[in-house]
Protein backbone atom coordinates (compact mmCIF):
# COMPACT_ATOMS: atom_id res chain seq x y z
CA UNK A 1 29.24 -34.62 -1.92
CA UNK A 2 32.18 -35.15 -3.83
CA UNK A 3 34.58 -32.34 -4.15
CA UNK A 4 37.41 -31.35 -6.80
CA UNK A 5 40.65 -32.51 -6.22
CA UNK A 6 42.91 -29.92 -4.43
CA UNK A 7 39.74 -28.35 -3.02
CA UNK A 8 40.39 -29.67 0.75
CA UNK A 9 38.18 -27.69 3.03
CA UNK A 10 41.64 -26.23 4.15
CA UNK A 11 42.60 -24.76 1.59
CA UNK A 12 39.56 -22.27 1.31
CA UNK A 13 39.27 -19.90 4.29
CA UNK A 14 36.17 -19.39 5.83
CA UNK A 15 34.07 -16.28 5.60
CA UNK A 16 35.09 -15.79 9.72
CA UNK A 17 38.70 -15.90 9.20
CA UNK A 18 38.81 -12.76 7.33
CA UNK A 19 37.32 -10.94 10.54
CA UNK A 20 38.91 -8.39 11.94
CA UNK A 21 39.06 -8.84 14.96
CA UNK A 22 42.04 -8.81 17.26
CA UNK A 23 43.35 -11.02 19.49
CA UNK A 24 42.72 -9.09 22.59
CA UNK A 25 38.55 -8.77 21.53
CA UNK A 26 38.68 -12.33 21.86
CA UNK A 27 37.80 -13.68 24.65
CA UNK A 28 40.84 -15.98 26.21
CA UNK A 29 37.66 -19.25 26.65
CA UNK A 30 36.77 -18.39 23.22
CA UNK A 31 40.40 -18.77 21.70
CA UNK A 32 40.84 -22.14 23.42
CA UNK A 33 37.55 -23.23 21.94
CA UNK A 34 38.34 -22.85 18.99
CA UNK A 35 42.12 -24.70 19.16
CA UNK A 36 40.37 -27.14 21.00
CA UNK A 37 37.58 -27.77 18.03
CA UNK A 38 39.96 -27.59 15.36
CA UNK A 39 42.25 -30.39 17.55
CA UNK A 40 38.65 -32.48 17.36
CA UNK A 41 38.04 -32.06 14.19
CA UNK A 42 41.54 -33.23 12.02
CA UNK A 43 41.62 -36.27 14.75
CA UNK A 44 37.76 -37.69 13.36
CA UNK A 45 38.14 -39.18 9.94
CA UNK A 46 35.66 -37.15 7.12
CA UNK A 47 34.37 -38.63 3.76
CA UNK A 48 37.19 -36.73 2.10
CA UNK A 49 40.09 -38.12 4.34
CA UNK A 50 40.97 -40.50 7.04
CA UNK A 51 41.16 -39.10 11.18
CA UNK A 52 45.09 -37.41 11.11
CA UNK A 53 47.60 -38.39 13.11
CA UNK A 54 48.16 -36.85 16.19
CA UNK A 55 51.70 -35.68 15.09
CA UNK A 56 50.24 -34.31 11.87
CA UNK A 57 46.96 -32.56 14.03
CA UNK A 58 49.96 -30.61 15.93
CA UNK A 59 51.63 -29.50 12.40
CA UNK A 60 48.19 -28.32 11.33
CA UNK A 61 47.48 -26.49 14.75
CA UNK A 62 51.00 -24.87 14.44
CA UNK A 63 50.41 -23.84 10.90
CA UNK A 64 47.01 -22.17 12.06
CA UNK A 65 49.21 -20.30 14.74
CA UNK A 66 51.21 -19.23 11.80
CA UNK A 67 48.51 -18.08 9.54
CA UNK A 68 47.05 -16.11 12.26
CA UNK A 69 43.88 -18.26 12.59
CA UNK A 70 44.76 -19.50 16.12
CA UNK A 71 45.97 -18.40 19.51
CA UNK A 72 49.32 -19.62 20.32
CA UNK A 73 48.86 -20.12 23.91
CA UNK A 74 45.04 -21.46 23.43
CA UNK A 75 47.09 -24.23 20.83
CA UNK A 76 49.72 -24.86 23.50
CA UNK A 77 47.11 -25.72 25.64
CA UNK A 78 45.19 -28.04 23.99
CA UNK A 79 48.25 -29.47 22.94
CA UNK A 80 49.50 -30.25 26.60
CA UNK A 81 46.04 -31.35 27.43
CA UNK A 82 46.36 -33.81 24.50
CA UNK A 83 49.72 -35.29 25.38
CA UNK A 84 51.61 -33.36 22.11
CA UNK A 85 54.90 -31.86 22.82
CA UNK A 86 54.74 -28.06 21.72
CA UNK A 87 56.43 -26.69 19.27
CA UNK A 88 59.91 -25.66 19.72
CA UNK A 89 59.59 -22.18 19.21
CA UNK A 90 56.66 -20.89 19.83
CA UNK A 91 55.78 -17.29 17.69
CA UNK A 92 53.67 -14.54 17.78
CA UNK A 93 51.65 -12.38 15.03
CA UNK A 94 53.56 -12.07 11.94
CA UNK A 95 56.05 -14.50 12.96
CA UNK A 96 57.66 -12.45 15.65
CA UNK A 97 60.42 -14.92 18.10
CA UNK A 98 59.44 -14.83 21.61
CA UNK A 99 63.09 -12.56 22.09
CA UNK A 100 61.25 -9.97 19.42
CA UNK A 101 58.07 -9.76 21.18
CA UNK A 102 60.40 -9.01 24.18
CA UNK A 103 62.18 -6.91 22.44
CA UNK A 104 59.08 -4.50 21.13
CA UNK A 105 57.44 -4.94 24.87
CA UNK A 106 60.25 -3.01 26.01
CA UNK A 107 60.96 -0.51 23.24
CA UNK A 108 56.65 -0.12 23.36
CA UNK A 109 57.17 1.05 27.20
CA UNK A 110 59.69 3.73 26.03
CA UNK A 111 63.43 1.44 26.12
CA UNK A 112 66.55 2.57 23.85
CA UNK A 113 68.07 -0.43 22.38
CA UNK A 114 70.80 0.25 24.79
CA UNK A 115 68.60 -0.06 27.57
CA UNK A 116 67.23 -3.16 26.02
CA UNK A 117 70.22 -4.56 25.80
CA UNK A 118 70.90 -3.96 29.45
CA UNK A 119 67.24 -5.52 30.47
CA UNK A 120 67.96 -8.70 28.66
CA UNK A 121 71.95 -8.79 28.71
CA UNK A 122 72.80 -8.64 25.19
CA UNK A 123 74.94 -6.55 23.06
CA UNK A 124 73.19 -3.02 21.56
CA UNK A 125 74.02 -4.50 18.22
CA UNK A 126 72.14 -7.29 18.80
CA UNK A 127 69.25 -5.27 20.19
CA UNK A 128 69.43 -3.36 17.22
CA UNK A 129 69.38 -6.27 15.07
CA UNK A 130 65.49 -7.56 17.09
CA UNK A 131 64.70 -4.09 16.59
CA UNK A 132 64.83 -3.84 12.72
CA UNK A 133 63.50 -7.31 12.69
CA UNK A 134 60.22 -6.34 14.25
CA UNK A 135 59.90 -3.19 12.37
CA UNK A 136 60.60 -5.38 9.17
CA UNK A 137 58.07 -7.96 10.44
CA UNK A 138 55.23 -5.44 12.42
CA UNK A 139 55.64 -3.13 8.55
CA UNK A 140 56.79 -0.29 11.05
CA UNK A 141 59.35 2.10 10.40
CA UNK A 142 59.33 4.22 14.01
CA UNK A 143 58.94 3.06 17.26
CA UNK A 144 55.70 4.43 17.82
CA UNK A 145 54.00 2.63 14.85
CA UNK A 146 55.79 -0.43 16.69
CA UNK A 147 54.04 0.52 20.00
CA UNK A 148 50.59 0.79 18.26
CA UNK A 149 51.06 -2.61 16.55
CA UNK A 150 52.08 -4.15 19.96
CA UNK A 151 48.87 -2.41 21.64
CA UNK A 152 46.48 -3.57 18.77
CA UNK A 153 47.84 -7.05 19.47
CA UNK A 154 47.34 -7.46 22.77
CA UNK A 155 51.56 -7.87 23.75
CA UNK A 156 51.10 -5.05 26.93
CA UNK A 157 48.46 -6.18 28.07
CA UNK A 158 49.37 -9.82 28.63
CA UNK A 159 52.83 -8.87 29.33
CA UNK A 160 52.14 -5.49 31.77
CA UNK A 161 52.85 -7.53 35.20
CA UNK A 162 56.30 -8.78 34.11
């Protein structure tokens, strides 16, 4: 079927990525599923393009991450299982650095940036500084909004044994 240029299959979400739903009402099987399909599916060629290359299937995984489409952890995985190095960084929803997510994991369980800083030996300036970054990044402006955006995506509940 031929297609118009600049009308990759990419490019146009599908109906399902609009959902709603959260990470935490996905099942953890189901995530890696669909990393692991998506990993399939850039490395077999199509009509409209030849197979990608396995250092361009990791870009496209990562950008998925950062579009919210995919699980971090689920891409990690198939990643590893595929021989690609991860990413350097890895994020989480809306772009938050793995020192932010720690950051709102504590101040969700009640912290004062000066007892952040204490917990992860840095100055309160600095803990101040992750602080308005996740508020800037979550669109919170207290720290209870903050709380209810780190409950709604699943950060206490993976992180509630550390």
């Amino acid at each position: 079927m031929p297609r118009s240029p600049g009308a990759e299959p990419s490019s146009i979400p599908p109906w399902w990525t609009r959902s709603a739903l959260t990470a935490p009402a996905i099942p953890v099987t189901a995530r890696i599923l669909a990393a692991a399909d998506t990993c399939r599916a850039a490395s077999e060629p199509r009509a409209y393009r030849e197979a990608l290359s396995p250092k361009r299937i990791a870009a496209e995984l990562r950008a998925e991450v950062r579009a919210g489409r995919l699980d971090a952890a689920a891409v990690d995985a198939v990643l590893d299982t595929a021989g690609q190095p991860r990413g350097r960084r890895r994020c989480g929803p809306d772009g938050l650095t793995p020192r932010e997510l720690e950051v709102l994991v504590l101040i969700a369980r009640g912290a004062s940036a000066r007892e952040v800083a204490r917990a992860l030996g840095i100055t309160p300036k600095t803990a101040g500084t992750h602080i308005e970054r996740i508020y800037v990044k979550t669109g919170s402006s207290t720290r209870s909004i903050a709380t209810l955006y780190a409950v709604q995506h699943g950060l206490l509940d993976t992180l509630a044994a550390d």
